[in-house]
N, C-alpha and C. Protein backbone atom coordinates (compact mmCIF):
# COMPACT_ATOMS: atom_id res chain seq x y z
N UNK A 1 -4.95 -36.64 11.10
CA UNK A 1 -6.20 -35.95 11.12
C UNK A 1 -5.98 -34.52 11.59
N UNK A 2 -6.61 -33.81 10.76
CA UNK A 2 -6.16 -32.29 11.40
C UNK A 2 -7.63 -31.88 12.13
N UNK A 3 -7.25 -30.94 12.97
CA UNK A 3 -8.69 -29.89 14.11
C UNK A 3 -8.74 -29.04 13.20
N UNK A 4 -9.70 -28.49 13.60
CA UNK A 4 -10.04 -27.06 13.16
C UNK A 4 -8.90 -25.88 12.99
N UNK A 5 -8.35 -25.92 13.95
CA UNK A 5 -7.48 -24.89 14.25
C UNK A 5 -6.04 -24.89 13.16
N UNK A 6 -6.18 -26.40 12.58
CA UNK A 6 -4.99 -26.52 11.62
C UNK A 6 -5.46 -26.53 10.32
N UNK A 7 -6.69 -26.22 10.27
CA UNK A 7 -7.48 -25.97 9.22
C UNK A 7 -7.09 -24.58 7.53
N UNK A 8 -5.87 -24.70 6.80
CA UNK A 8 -5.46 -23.89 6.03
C UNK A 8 -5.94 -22.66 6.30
N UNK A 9 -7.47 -22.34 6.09
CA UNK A 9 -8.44 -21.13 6.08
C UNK A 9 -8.32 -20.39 6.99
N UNK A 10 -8.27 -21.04 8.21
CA UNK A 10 -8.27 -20.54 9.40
C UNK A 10 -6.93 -19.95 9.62
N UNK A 11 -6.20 -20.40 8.92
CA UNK A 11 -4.51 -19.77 9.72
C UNK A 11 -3.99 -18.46 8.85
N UNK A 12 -4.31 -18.41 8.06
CA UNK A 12 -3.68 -17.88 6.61
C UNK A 12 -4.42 -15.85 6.73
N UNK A 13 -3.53 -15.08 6.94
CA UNK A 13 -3.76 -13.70 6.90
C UNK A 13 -3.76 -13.43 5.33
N UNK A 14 -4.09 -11.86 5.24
CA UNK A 14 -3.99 -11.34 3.92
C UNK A 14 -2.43 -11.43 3.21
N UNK A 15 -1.33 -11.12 4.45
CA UNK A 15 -0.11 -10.99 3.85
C UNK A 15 0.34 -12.38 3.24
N UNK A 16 -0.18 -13.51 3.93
CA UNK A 16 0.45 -15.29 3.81
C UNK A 16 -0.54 -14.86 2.21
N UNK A 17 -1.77 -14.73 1.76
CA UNK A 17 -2.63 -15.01 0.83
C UNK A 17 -1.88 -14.49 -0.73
N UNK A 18 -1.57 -13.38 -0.18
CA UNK A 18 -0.56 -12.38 -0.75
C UNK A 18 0.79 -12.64 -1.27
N UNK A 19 1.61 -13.48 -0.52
CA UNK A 19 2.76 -14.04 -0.83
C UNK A 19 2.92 -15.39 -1.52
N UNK A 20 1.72 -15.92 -1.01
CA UNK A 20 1.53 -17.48 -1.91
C UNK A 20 1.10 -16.85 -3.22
N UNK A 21 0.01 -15.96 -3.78
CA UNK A 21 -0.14 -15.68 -4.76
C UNK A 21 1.25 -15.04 -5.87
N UNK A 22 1.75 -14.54 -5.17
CA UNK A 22 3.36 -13.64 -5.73
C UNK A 22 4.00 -15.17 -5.77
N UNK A 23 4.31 -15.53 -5.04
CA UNK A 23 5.26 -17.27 -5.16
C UNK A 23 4.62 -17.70 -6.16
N UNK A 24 3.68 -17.96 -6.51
CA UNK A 24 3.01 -18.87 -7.74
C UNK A 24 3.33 -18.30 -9.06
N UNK A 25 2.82 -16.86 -9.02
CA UNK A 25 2.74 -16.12 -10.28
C UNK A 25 5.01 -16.34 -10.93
N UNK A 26 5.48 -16.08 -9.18
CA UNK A 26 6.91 -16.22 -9.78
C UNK A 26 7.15 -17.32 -10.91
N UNK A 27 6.50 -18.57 -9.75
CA UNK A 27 6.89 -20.07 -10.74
C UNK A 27 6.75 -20.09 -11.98
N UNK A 28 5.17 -19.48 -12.70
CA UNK A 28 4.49 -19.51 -14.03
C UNK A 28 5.27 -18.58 -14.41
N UNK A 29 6.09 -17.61 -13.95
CA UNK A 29 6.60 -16.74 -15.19
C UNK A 29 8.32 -17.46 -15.51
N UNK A 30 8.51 -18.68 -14.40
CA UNK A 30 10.19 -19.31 -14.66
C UNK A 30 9.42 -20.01 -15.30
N UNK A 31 8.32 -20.73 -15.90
CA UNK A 31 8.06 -21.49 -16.46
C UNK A 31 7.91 -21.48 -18.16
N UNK A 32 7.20 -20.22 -18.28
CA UNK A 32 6.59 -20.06 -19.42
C UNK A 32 7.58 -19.93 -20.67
N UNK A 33 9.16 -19.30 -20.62
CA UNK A 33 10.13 -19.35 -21.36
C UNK A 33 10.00 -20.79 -22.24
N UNK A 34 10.47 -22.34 -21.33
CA UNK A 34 9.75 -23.53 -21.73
C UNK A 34 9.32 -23.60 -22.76
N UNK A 35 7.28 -23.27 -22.41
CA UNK A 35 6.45 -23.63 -23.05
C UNK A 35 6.77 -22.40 -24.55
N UNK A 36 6.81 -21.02 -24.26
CA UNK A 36 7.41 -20.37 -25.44
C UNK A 36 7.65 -20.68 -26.05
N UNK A 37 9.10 -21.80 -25.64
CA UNK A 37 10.02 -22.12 -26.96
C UNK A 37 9.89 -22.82 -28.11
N UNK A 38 8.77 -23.57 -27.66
CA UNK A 38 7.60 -24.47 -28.35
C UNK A 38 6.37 -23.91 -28.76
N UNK A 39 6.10 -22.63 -28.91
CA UNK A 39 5.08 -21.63 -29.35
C UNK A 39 4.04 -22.27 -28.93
N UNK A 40 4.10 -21.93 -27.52
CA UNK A 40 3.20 -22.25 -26.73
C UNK A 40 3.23 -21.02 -25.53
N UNK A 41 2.63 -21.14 -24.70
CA UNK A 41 2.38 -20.32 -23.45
C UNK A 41 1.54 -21.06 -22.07
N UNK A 42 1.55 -20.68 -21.14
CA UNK A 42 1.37 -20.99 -19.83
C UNK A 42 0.68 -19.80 -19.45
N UNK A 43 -0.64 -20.04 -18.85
CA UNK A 43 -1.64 -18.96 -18.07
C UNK A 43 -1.84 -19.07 -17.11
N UNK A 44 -1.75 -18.44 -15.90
CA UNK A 44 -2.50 -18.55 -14.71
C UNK A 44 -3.90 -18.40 -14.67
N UNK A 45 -5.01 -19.29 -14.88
CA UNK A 45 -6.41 -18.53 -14.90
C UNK A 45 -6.90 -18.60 -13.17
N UNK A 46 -6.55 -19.02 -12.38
CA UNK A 46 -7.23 -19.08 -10.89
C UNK A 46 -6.11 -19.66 -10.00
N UNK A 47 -6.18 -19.35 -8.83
CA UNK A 47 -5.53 -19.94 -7.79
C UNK A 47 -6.70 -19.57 -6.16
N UNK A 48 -6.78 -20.71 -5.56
CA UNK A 48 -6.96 -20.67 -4.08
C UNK A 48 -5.96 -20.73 -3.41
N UNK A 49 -5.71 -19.60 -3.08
CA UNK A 49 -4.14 -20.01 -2.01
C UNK A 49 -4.55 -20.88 -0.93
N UNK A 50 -5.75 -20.97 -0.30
CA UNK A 50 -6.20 -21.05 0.79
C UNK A 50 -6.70 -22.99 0.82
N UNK A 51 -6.98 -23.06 -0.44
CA UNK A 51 -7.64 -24.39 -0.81
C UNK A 51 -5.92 -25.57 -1.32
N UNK A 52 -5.27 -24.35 -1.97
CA UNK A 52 -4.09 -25.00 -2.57
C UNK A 52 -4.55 -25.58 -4.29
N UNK A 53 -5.97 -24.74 -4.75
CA UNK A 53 -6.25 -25.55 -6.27
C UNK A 53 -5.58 -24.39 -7.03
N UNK A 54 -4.97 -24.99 -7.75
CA UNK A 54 -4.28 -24.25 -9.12
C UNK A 54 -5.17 -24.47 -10.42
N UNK A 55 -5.05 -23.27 -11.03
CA UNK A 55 -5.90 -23.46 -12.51
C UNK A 55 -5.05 -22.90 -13.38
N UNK A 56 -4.00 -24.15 -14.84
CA UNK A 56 -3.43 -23.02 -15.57
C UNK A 56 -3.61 -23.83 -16.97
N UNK A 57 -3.70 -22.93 -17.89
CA UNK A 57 -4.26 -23.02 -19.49
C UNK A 57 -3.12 -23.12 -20.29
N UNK A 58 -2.41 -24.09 -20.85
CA UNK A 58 -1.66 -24.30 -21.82
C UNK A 58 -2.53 -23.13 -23.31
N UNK A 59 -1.61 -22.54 -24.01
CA UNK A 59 -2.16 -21.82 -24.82
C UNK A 59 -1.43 -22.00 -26.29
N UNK A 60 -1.66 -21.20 -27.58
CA UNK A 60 -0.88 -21.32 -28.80
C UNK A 60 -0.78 -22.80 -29.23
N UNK A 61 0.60 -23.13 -29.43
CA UNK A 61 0.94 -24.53 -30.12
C UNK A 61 0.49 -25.65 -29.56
N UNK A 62 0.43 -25.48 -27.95
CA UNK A 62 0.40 -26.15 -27.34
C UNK A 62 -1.43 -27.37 -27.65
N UNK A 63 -1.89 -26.27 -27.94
CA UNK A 63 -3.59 -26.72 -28.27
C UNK A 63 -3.52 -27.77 -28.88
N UNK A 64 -2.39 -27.96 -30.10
CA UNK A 64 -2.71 -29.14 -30.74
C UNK A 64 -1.62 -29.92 -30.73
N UNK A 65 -1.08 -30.06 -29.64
CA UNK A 65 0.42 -30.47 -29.35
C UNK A 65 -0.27 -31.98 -28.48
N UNK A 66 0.07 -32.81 -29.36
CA UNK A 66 -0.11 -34.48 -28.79
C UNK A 66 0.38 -34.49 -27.07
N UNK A 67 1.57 -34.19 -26.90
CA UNK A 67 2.03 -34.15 -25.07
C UNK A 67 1.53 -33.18 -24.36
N UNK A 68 0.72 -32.47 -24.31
CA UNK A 68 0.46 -31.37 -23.70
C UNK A 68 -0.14 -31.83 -22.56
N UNK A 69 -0.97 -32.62 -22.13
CA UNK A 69 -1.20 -33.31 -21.06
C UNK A 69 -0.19 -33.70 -20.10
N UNK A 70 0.85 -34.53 -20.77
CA UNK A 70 2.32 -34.80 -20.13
C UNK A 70 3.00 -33.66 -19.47
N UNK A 71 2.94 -32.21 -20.99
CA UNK A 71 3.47 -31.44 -20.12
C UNK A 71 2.99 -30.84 -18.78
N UNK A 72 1.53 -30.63 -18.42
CA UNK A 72 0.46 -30.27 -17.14
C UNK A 72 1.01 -31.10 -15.95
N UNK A 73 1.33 -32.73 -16.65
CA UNK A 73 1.15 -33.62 -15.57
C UNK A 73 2.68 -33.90 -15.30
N UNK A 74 3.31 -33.95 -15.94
CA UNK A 74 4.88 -34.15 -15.77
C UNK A 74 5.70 -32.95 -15.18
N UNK A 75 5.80 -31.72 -16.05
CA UNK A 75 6.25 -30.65 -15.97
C UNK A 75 5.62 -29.46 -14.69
N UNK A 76 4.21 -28.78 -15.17
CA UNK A 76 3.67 -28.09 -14.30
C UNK A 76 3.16 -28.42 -13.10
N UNK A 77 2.18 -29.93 -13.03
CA UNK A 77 2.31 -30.11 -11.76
C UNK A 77 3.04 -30.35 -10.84
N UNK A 78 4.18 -30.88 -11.24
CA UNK A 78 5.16 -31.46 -10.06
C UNK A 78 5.89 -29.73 -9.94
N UNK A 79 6.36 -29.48 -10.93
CA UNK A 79 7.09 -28.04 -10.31
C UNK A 79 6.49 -27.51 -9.62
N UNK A 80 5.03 -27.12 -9.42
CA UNK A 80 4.13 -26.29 -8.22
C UNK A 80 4.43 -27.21 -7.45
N UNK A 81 3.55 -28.57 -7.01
CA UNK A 81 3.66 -29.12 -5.89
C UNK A 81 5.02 -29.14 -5.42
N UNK A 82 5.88 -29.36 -6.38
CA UNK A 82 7.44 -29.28 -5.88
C UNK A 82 7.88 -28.33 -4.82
N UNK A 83 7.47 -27.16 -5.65
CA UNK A 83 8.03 -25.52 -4.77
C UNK A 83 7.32 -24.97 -3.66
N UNK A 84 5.76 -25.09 -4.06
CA UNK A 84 5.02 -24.80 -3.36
C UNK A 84 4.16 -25.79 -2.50
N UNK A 85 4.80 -25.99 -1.36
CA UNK A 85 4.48 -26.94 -0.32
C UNK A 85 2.75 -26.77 -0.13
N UNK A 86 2.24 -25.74 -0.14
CA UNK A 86 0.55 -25.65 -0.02
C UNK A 86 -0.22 -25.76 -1.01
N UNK A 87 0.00 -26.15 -2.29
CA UNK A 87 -0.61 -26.39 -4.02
C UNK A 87 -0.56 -28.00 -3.53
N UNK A 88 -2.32 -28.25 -3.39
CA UNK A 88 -2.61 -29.37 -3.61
C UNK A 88 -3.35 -29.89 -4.17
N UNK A 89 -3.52 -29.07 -5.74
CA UNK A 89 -3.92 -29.80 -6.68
C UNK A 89 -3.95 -28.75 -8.29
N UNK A 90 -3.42 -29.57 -8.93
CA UNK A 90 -3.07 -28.36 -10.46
C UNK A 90 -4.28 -29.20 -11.15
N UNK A 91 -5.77 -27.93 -12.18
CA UNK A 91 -6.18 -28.13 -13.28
C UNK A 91 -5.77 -27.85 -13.98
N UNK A 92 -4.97 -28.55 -14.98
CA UNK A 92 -4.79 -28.00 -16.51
C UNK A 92 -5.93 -28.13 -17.68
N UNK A 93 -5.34 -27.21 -18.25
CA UNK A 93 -5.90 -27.56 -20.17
C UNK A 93 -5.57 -26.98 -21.39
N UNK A 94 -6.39 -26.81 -22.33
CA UNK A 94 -5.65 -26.08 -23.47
C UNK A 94 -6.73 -24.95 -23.90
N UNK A 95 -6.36 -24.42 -24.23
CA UNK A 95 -7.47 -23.35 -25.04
C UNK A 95 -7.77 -24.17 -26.31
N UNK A 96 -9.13 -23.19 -26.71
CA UNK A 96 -9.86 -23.69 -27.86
C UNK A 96 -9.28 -23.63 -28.84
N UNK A 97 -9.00 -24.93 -29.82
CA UNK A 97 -8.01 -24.69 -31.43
C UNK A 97 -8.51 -24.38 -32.40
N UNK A 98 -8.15 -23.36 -33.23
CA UNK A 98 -8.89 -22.56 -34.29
C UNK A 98 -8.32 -23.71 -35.35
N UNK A 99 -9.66 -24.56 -36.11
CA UNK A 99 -9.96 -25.31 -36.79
C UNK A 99 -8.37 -25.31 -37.75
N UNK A 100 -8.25 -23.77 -38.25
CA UNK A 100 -7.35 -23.91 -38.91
C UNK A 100 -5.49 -23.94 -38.95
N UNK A 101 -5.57 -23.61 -37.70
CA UNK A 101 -4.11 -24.07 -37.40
C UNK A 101 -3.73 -25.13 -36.52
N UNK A 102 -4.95 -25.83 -36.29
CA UNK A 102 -4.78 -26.83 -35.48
C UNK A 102 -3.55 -28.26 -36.03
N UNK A 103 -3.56 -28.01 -37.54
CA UNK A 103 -2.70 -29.29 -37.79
C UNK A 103 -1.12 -28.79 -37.15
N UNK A 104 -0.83 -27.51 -37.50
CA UNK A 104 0.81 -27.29 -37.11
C UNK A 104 0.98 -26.67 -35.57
N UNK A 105 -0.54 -26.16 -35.37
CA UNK A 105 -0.60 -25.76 -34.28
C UNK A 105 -0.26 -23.67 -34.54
N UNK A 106 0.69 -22.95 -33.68
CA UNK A 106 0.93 -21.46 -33.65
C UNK A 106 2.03 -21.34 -33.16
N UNK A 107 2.85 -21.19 -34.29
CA UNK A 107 4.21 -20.85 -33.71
C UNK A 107 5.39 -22.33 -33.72
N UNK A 108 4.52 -23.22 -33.94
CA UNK A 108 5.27 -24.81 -33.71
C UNK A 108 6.51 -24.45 -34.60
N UNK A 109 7.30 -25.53 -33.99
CA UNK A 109 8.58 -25.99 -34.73
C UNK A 109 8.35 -26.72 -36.50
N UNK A 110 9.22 -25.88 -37.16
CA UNK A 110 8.79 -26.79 -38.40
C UNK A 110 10.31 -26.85 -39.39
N UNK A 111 10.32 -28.07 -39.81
CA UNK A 111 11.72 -28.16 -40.04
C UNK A 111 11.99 -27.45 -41.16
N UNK A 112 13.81 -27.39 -41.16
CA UNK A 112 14.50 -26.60 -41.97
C UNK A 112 14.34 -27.03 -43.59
N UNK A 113 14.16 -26.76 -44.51
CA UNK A 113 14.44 -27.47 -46.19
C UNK A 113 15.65 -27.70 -46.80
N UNK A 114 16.76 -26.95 -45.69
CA UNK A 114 17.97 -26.95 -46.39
C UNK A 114 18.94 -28.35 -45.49
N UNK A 115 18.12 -29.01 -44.84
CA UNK A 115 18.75 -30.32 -44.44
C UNK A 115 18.95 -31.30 -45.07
């Protein structure tokens, strides 16, 4: 049980708010190469340093990519909670899929013809 006094909010200066935000943004940018490679992308849309809620948007291929959930829940959350001991809790999702590239998705992998 924690007091007041061990209360996140309460302890945390501008510089701690400041450095958790820079630590995070680091992670999402070792991350996003990944999701790239799969013509996809990784967004930071929100963070509470203070709360520990993460908010990040799978984007591109990813929209109509069957695992993309897996990747939020397998991949991105555990690497934050992993690194960042005060992230206690990742929202993911996808951006909105434009009707028409939703079957291959943007940027997806699509095989060679000369195989």
């Amino acid at each position: 049980m924690t007091g007041p006094d061990e209360h996140p909010t309460a302890t945390l200066d501008d510089n701690e708010r400041a450095q958790r935000l820079s630590s995070l943004r680091e992670i999402i940018e070792l991350m996003r190469p990944a999701v790239q490679a799969d013509g996809g992308d990784l967004v930071l849309i929100s963070a509470d340093v203070e709360s520990g809620v993460v908010e990040v948007q799978l984007q591109g291929a990813c929209s109509s990519c069957a695992v993309s959930s897996s990747t939020l829940q397998g991949g991105v959350d555990r690497i934050l909670r992993g690194r960042l001991d005060w992230v206690t809790e990742v929202i993911g999702g996808v951006d909105d899929v434009d009707p028409e590239s939703a079957p291959t998705g943007v940027g997806g992998w699509v095989p060679r013809a000369d195989l």
